[in-house]
Protein backbone atom coordinates (compact mmCIF):
# COMPACT_ATOMS: atom_id res chain seq x y z
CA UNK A 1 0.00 0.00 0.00
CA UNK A 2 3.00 2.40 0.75
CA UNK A 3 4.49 1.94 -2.38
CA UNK A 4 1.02 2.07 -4.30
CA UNK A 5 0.76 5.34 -2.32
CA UNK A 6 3.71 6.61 -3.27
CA UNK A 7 3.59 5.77 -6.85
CA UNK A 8 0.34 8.01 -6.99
CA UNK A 9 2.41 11.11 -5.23
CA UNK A 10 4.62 10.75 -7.77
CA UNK A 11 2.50 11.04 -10.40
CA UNK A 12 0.35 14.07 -8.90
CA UNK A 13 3.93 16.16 -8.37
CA UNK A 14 4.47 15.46 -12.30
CA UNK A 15 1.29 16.49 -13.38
CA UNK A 16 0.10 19.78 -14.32
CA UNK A 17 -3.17 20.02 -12.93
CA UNK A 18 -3.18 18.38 -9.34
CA UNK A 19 -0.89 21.83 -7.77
CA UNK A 20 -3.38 24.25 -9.82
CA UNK A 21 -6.91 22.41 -9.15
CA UNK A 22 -5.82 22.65 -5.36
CA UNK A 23 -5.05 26.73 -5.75
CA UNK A 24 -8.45 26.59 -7.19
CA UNK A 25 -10.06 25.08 -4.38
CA UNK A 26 -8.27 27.50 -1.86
CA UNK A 27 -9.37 30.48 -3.72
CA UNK A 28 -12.58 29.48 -3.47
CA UNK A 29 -12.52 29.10 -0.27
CA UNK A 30 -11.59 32.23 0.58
CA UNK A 31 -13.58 33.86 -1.38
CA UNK A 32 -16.00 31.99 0.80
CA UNK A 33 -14.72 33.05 4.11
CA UNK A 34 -14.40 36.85 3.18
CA UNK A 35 -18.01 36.99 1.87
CA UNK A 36 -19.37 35.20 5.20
CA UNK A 37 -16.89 37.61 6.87
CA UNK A 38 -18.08 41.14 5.44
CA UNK A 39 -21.71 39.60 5.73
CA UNK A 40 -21.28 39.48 9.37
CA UNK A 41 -18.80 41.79 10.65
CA UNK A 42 -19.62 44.83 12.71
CA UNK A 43 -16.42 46.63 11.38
CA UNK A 44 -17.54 49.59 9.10
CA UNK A 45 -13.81 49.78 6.60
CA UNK A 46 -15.93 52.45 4.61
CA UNK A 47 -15.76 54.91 7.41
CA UNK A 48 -12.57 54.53 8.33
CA UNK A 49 -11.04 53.56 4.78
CA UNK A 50 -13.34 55.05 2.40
CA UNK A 51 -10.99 54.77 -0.57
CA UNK A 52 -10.40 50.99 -0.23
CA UNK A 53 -13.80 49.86 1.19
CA UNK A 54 -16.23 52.57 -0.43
CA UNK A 55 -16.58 51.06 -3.86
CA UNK A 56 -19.90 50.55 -4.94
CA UNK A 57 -21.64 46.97 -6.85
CA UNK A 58 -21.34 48.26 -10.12
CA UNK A 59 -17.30 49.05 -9.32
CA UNK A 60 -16.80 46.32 -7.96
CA UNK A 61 -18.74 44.06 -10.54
CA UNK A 62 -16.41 45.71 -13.31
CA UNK A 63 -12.94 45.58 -11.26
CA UNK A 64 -13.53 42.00 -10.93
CA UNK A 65 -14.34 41.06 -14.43
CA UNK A 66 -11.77 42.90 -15.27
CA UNK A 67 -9.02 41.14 -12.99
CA UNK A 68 -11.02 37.51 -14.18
CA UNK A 69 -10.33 38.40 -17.78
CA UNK A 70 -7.37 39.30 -17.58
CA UNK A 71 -5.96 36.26 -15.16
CA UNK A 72 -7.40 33.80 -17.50
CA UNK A 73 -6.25 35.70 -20.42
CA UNK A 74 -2.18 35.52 -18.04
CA UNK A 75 -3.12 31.57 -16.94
CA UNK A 76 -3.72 31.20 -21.54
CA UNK A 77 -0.45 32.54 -21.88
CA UNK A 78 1.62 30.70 -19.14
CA UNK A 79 0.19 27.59 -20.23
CA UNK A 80 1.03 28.35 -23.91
CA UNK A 81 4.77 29.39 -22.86
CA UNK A 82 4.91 26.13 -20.58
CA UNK A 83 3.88 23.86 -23.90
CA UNK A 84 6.64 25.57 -25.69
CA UNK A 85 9.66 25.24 -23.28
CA UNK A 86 8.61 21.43 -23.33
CA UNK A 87 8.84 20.82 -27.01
CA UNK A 88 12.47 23.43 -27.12
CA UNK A 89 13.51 21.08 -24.37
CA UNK A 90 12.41 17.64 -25.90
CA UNK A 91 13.91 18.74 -29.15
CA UNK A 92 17.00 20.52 -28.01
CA UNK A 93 17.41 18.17 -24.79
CA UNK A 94 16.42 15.11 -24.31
CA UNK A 95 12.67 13.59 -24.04
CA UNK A 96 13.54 11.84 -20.49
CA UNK A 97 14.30 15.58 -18.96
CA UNK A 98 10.67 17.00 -19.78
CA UNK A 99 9.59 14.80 -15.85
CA UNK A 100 12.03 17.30 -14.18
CA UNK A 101 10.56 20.87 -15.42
CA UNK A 102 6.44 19.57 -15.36
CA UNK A 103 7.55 18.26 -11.42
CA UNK A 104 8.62 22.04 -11.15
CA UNK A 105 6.95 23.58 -8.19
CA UNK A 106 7.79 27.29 -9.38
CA UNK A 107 5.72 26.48 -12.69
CA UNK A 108 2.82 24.45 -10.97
CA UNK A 109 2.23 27.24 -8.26
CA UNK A 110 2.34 30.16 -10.56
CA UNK A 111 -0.04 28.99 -12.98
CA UNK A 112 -2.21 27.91 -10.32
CA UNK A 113 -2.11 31.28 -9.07
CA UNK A 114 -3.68 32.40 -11.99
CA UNK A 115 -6.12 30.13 -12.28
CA UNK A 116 -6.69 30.63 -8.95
CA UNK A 117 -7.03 34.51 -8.83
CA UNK A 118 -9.67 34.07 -11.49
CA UNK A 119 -11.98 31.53 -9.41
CA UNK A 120 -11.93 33.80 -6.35
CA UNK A 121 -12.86 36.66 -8.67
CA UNK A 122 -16.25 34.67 -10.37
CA UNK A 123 -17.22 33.34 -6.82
CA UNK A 124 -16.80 36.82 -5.54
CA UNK A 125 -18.29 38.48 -8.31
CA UNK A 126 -21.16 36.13 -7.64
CA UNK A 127 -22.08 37.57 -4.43
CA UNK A 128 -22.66 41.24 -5.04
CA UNK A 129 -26.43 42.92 -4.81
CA UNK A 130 -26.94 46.27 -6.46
CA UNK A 131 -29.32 48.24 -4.88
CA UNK A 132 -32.80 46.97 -5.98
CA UNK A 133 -31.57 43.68 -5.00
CA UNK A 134 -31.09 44.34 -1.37
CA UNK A 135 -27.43 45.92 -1.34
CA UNK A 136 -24.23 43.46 -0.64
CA UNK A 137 -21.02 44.37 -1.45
CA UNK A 138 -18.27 42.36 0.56
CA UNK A 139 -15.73 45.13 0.41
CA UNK A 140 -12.89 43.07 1.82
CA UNK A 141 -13.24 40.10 -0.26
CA UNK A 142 -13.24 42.88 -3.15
CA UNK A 143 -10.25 44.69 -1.83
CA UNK A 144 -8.40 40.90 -1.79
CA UNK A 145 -8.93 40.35 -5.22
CA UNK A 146 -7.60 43.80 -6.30
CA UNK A 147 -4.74 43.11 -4.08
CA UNK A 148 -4.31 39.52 -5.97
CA UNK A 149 -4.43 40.89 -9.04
CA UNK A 150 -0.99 43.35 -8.23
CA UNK A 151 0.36 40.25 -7.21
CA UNK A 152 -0.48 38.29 -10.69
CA UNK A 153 1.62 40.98 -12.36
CA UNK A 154 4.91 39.96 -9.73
CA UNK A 155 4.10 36.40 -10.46
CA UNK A 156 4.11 36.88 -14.62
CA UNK A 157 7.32 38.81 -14.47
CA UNK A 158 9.12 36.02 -12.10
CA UNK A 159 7.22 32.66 -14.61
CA UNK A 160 8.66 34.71 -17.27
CA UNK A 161 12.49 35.05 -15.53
CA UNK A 162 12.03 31.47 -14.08
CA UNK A 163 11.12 29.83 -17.74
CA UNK A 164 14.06 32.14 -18.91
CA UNK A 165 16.45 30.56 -16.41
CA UNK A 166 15.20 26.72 -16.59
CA UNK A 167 16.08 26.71 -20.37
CA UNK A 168 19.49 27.57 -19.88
CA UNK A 169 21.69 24.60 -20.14
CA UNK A 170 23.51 25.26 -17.09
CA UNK A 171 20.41 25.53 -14.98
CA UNK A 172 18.99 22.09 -16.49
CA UNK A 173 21.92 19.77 -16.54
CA UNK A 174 22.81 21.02 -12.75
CA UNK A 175 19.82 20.30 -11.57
CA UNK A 176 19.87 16.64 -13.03
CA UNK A 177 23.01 16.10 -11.43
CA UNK A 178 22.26 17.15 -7.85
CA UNK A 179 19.33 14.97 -8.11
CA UNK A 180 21.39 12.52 -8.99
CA UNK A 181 23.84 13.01 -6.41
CA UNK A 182 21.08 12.96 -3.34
CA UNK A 183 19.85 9.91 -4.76
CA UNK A 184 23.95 8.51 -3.98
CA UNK A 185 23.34 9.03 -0.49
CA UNK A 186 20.16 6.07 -0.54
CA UNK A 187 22.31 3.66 -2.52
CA UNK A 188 20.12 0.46 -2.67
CA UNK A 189 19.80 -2.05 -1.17
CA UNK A 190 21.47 -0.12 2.02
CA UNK A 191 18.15 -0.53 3.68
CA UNK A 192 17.34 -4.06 2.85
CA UNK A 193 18.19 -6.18 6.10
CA UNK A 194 21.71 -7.00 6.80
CA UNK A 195 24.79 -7.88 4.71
CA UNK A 196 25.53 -11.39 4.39
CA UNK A 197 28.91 -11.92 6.00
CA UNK A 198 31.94 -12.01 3.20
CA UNK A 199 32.82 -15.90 4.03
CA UNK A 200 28.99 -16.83 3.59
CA UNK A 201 28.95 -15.35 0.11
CA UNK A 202 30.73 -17.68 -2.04
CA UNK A 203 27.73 -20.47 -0.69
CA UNK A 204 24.96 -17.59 -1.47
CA UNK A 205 26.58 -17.71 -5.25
CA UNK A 206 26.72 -21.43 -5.53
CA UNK A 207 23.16 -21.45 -4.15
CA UNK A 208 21.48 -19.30 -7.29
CA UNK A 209 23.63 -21.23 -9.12
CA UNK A 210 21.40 -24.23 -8.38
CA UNK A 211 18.22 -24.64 -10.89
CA UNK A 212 16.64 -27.11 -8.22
CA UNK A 213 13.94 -25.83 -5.64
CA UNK A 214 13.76 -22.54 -7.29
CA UNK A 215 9.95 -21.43 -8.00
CA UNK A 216 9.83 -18.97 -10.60
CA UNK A 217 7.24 -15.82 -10.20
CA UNK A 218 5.89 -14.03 -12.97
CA UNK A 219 5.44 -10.33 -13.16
CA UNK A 220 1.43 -9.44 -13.70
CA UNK A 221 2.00 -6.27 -15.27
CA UNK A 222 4.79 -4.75 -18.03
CA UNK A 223 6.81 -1.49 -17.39
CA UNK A 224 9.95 -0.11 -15.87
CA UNK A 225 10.54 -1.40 -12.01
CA UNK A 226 10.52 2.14 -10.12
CA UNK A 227 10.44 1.53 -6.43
CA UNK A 228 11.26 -1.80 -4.04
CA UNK A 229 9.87 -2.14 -0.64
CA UNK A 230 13.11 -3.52 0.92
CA UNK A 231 11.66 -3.44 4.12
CA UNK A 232 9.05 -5.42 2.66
CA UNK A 233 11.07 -8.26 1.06
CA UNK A 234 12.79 -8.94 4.01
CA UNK A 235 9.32 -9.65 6.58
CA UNK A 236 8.02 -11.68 3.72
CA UNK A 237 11.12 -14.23 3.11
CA UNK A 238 11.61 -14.00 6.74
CA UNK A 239 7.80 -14.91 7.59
CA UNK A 240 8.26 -17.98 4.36
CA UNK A 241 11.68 -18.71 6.20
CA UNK A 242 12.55 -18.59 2.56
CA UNK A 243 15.34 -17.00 -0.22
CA UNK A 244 13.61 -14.48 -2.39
CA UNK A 245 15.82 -13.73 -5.17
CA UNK A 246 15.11 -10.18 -7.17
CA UNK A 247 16.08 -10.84 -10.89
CA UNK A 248 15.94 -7.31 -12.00
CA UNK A 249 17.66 -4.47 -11.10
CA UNK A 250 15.88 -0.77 -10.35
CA UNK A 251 15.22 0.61 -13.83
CA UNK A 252 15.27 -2.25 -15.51
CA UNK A 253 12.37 -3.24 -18.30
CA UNK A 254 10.27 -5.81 -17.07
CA UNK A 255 7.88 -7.79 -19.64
CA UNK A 256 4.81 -9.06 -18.56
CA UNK A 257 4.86 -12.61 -17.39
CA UNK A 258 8.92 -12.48 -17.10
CA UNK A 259 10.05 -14.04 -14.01
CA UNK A 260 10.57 -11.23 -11.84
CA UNK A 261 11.29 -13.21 -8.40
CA UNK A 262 12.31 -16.51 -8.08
CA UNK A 263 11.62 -18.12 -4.30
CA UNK A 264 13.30 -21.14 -2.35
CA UNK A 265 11.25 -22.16 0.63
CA UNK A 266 13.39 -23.21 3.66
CA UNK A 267 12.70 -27.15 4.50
CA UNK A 268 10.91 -25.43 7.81
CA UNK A 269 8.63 -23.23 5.53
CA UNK A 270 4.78 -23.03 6.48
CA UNK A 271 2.69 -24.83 4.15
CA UNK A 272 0.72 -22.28 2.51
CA UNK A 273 -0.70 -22.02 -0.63
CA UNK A 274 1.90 -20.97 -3.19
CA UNK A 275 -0.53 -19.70 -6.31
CA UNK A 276 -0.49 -16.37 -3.69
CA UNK A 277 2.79 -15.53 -3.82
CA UNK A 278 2.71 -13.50 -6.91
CA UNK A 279 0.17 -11.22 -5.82
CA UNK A 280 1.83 -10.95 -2.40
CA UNK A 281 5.29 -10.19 -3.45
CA UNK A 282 3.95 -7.71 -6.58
CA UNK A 283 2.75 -5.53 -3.82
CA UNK A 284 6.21 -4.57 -2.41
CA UNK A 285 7.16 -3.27 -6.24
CA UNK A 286 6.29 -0.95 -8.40
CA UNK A 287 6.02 -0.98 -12.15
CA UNK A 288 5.37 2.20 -14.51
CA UNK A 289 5.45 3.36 -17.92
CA UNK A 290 9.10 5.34 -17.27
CA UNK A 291 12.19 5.53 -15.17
CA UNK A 292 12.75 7.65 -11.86
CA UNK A 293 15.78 8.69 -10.38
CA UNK A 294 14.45 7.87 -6.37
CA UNK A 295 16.02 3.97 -6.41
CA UNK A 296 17.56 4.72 -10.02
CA UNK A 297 20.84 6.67 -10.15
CA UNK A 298 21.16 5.25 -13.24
CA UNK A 299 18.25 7.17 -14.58
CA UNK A 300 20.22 10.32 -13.84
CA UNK A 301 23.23 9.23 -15.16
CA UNK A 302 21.43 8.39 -18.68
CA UNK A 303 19.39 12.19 -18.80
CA UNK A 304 23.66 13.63 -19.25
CA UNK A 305 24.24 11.37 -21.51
CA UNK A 306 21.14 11.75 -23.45
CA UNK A 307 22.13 15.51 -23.09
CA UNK A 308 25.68 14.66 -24.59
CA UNK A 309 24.89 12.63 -26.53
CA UNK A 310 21.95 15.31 -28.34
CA UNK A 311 24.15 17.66 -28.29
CA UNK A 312 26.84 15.83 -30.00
CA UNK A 313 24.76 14.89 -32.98
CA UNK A 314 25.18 16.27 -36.47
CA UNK A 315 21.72 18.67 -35.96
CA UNK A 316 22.75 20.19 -33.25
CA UNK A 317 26.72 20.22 -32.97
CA UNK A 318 26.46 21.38 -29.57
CA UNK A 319 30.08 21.12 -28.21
CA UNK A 320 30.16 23.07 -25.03
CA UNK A 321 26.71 21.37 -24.15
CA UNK A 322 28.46 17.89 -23.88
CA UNK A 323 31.13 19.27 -22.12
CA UNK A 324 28.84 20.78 -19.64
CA UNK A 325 27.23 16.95 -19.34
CA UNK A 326 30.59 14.88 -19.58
CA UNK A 327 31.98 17.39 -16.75
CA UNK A 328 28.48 16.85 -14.46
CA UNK A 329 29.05 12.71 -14.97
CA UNK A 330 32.76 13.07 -13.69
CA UNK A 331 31.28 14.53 -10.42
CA UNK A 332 28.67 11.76 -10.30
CA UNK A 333 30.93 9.05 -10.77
CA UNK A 334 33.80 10.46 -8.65
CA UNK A 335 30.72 10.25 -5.58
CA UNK A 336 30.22 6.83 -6.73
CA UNK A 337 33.97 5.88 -6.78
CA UNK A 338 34.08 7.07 -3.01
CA UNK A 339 31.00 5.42 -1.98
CA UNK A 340 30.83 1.24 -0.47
CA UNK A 341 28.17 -0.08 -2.73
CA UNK A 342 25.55 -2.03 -0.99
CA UNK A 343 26.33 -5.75 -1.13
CA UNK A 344 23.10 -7.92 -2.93
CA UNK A 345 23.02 -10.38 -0.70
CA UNK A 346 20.79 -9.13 2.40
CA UNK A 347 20.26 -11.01 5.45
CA UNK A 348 18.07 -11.09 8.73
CA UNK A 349 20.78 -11.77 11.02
CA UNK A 350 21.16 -15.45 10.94
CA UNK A 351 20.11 -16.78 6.92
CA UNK A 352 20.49 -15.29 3.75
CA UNK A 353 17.24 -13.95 2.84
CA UNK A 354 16.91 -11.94 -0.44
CA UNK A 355 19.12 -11.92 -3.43
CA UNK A 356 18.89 -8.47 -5.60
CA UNK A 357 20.40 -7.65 -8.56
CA UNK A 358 22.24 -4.51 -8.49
CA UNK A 359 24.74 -2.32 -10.78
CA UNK A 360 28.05 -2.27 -10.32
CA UNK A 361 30.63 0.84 -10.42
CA UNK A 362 32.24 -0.62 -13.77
CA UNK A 363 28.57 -0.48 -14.82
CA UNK A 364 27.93 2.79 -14.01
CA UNK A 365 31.42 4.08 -15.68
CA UNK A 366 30.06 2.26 -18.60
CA UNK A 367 26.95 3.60 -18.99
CA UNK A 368 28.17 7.41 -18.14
CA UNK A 369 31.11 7.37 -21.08
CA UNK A 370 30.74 4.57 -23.21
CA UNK A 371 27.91 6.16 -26.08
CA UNK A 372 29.60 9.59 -25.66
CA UNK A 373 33.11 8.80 -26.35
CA UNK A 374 31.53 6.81 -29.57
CA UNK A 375 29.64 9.69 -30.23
CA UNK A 376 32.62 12.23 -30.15
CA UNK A 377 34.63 10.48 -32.66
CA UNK A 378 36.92 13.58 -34.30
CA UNK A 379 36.43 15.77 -31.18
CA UNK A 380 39.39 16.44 -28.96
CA UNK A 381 37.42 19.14 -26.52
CA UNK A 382 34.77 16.37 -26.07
CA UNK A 383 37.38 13.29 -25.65
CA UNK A 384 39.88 15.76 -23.25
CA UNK A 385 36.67 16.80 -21.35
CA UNK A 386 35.90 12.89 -21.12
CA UNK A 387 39.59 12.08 -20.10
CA UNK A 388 39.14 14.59 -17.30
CA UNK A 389 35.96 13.73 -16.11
CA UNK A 390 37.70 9.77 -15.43
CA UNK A 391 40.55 11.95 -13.88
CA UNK A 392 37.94 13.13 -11.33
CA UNK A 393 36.53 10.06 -10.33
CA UNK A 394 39.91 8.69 -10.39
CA UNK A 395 41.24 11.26 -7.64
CA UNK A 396 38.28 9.67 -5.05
CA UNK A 397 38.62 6.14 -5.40
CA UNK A 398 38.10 4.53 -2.20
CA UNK A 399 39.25 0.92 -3.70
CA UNK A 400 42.38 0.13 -6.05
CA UNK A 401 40.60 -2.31 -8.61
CA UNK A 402 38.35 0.51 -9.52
CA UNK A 403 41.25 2.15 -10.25
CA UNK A 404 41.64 -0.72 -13.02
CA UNK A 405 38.00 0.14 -14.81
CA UNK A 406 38.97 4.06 -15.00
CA UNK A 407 42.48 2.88 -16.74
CA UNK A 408 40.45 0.98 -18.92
CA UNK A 409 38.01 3.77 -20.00
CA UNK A 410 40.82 5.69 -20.41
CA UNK A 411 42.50 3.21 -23.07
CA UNK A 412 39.73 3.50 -24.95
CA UNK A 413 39.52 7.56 -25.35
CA UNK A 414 43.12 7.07 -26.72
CA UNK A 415 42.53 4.76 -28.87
CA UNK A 416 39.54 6.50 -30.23
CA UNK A 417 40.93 9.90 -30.18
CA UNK A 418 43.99 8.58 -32.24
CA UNK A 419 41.45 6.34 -34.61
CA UNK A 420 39.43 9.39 -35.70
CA UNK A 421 41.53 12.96 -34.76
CA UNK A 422 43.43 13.70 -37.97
CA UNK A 423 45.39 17.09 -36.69
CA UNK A 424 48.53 15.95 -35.23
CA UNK A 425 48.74 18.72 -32.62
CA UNK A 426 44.49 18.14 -31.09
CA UNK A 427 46.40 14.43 -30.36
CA UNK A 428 49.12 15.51 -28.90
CA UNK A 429 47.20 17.31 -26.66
CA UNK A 430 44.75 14.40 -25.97
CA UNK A 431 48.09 11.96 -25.70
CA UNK A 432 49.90 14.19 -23.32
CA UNK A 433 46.62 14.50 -21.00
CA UNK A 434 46.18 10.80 -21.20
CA UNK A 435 49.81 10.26 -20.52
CA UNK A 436 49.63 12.44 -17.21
CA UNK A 437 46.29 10.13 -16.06
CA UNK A 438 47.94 7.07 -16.77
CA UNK A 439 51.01 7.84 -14.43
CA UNK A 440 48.62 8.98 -11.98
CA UNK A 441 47.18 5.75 -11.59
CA UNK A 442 49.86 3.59 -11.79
C-alpha cells in the first residue's frame, strides 16, 4: 500500500493540474470566508477607509471582471509558454528531462495562481447585490482580489524570468546532477536487512547457481521497475523462512509474465498455498510506464548522456553542451567511486534472505562514457573533457581495482581519439593528457 501510495504522489507532483486544481479550491474558499466575513462583521472599513472599502456593486462588478479576464487571459499565456519550453527542451534536450521541469513547483504554483485569482474573482463576483436587489457588497473580499491581481503581475514577471532561467543549459543539466547526487546518499539495497557476511557469500553464489527448488514468479504487469519495498522483502522471506531472489535491477524493463522473483522455501517453511505468492510479493514493487531517479541513479546518469549525446549529434553540434554533461558525470561518478556499494546479498541476522540484482561501479562508468566517447569520434574538446571527467573520479577512489575500470576507459579515449583525430597537434594534446592520467594511476 506504501508503495502504491507513493507511486500516486509521484504522479500528482508530475502532473500539471493536481498543484493548480488545489489553488483553485483554496481560492474558493476564501472567497468563501471573506463573503461570510463582510456579511457578518460589525467593522464599518468604509468609514474609516473610504478609498479601499467605499466602492460601490457596479465598481466592484467591473474591477472583478476585469481582474477575471485578464488572469485567465495571463493563466492562456503561461500555459502556452509552458507547452513551448517542453517541445524546445524535448527537441533541443532530451525527451527523459521533460519529468524534471512539469515536477517544477515554481511552474505548478504560478499557474495555479492564476487560475486561482480568477476563481476567487467569479465566486466573488457572484455575491454582489446592487441596490434593488437588497445591497451586498463584501468590500474586503473585493479589496483581496484587487490586491491579488498586483500580485499576478509579480508572479508573470518572475514565470517569465524562471522559464528564462530553466532553459538555460547550465540551470537544467545542474539540476539533473544534484538529483542525482542525493539519490547517492540512498544507494540500494542499504536498507534491505543485513549484509551477508563475506565468508557466507561464495555459498549464497553457488546457491542461485542451483536450478533445483527454485519457484519462478511471474510479473502481472509490463513497465519499468521504479520503487522496491526492501523493508518489505525482508518480513516476507523471513515470515516464508525462505530465499527471495530479485532478478531485475531498479530501472530495468520488465515484460509481462517475465520471471521477476524466483523463491526457495526453507525445509521449515509453512505450508501455505503458493498460487499467492505473486500477488503478495507484486505488492512490495512498483512498475510504470518510465524511469525515476528515487532507487535509479542510473536514470540520472542516462538524462547527461542523453544531453551529450543530443548535443553531439550532427543537428545540433552542440560542443560546449556535452562538455557541460561529460563534466556533471565526472562529479557523479567520482561520488560513486568514493561510496561502499551495498552488497546484494541481504540477510536477517542469521540466513540469507533476499538476493537483488544490483549495478556495479564498472557499470555505471560504462553507462556514463561509453555512447559519448563513440559519439565524439573527431572531437578532442569532447574526448579531453571525457579524459578529465575519469581523472575526477579517479582522484576519489576509495578501492584500487576501480582504479583498473577508470584505466580501462581511459585506453579507450586514446585509442579513439587517435582512430578518428586527424590534426597531429588536437592528439598531442589528448596523448599528453592521457599520458599524465595514466602515471597517476599507476
Amino acid at each position: 500500500m506504501k508503495l502504491r501510495l507513493l507511486q500516486q504522489w509521484q504522479l500528482l507532483r508530475e502532473s500539471l493540474w493536481f498543484v493548480p486544481g488545489l489553488m483553485v479550491l483554496t481560492a474558493i474558499a476564501a472567497a468563501f470566508s471573506l463573503v461570510r466575513y463582510d456579511a457578518h462583521t460589525t467593522v464599518q472599513g468604509t468609514k474609516h477607509f473610504p478609498l479601499l472599502f467605499g466602492i460601490g456593486a457596479d465598481a466592484s462588478r467591473g474591477m472583478l471582471t476585469a481582474i477575471a479576464g485578464s488572469m485567465l487571459t495571463v493563466a492562456t499565456l503561461a500555459f502556452s509558454v509552458t507547452l513551448a519550453a517542453f517541445s524546445q527542451i524535448s527537441t533541443q534536450y532530451s525527451p527523459r528531462v521533460l519529468r524534471n521541469f512539469m515536477r517544477d513547483e515554481v511552474n505548478q504554483v504560478v499557474m495555479g495562481y492564476f487560475v486561482g485569482v480568477f476563481a476567487y474573482c467569479l465566486a466573488v463576483l457572484g455575491t454582489i447585490r446592487g441596490p434593488e436587489e437588497g445591497k451586498f457588497v463584501p468590500s474586503t473580499a473585493v479589496l483581496v482580489g484587487l490586491l491579488l491581481a498586483m500580485g499576478g503581475v509579480a508572479a508573470l514577471v518572475f514565470f517569465i524570468h524562471h522559464i528564462a532561467e530553466s532553459l538555460q543549459t547550465g540551470t537544467l543539466v545542474r539540476r539533473i546532477a544534484l538529483e542525482t547526487l542525493e539519490a547517492i546518499g540512498n544507494l540500494f539495497p542499504g536498507q534491505l536487512g543485513e549484509p551477508v557476511a563475506e565468508e557466507a557469500q561464495p555459498a549464497a553464489k553457488q546457491l542461485l547457481q542451483e536450478e533445483v527448488g527454485w519457484h519462478p514468479l511471474p510479473a502481472t504487469v509490463c513497465g519499468y521497475l521504479q520503487r522496491v519495498d526492501a523493508a518489505g522483502l525482508l518480513r516476507w522471506a523471513h515470515h516464508h523462512r525462505a530465499v527471495l531472489h530479485l532478478h531485475f535491477a531498479v530501472g530495468s524493463f520488465v515484460g509481462q509474465g517475465q520471471p521477476l522473483f524466483s523463491v526457495r522455501p526453507g525445509q521449515d517453511a509453512p505450508g501455505e498455498p503458493r498460487t499467492t505468492w505473486p500477488a503478495d510479493l507484486m505488492k512490495y514493487v512498483t512498475i510504470g510506464r518510465h524511469r525515476n531517479i528515487e532507487q535509479d541513479i542510473g536514470f540520472g546518469i542516462q538524462q547527461l548522456v542523453d544531453i551529450a549525446l543530443k548535443a553531439l549529434s550532427i543537428g545540433i553540434n552542440d560542443t560546449t553542451t556535452a562538455i557541460m554533461a561529460v563534466n556533471y558525470l565526472g562529479e557523479i561518478n567520482g561520488q560513486l567511486a568514493r561510496r561502499d556499494f551495498p552488497v546484494p546479498w541481504r540477510g536477517d541476522g542469521q540466513h540469507l534472505r533476499v538476493v537483488v540484482s544490483t549495478p556495479s561501479f564498472e557499470d555505471y562508468i560504462r553507462l556514463s562514457f561509453d555512447l559519448v566517447r563513440l559519439n565524439a569520434r573527431g572531437n578532442p574538446a569532447v574526448l579531453r573533457h571525457l579524459l578529465r571527467a575519469l581523472a575526477l573520479a579517479g582522484g576519489q577512489v576509495l578501492y584500487v581495482e576501480r582504479k583498473a575500470v577508470l584505466r580501462e576507459q581511459a585506453a579507450l579515449v586514446m585509442a579513439c581519439a587517435q582512430s578518428s583525430i586527424t590534426g597531429n597537434y588536437e592528439q598531442q594534446q589528448v596523448q599528453a593528457l592521457y599520458q599524465e592520467l595514466h602515471e597517476r594511476w599507476q
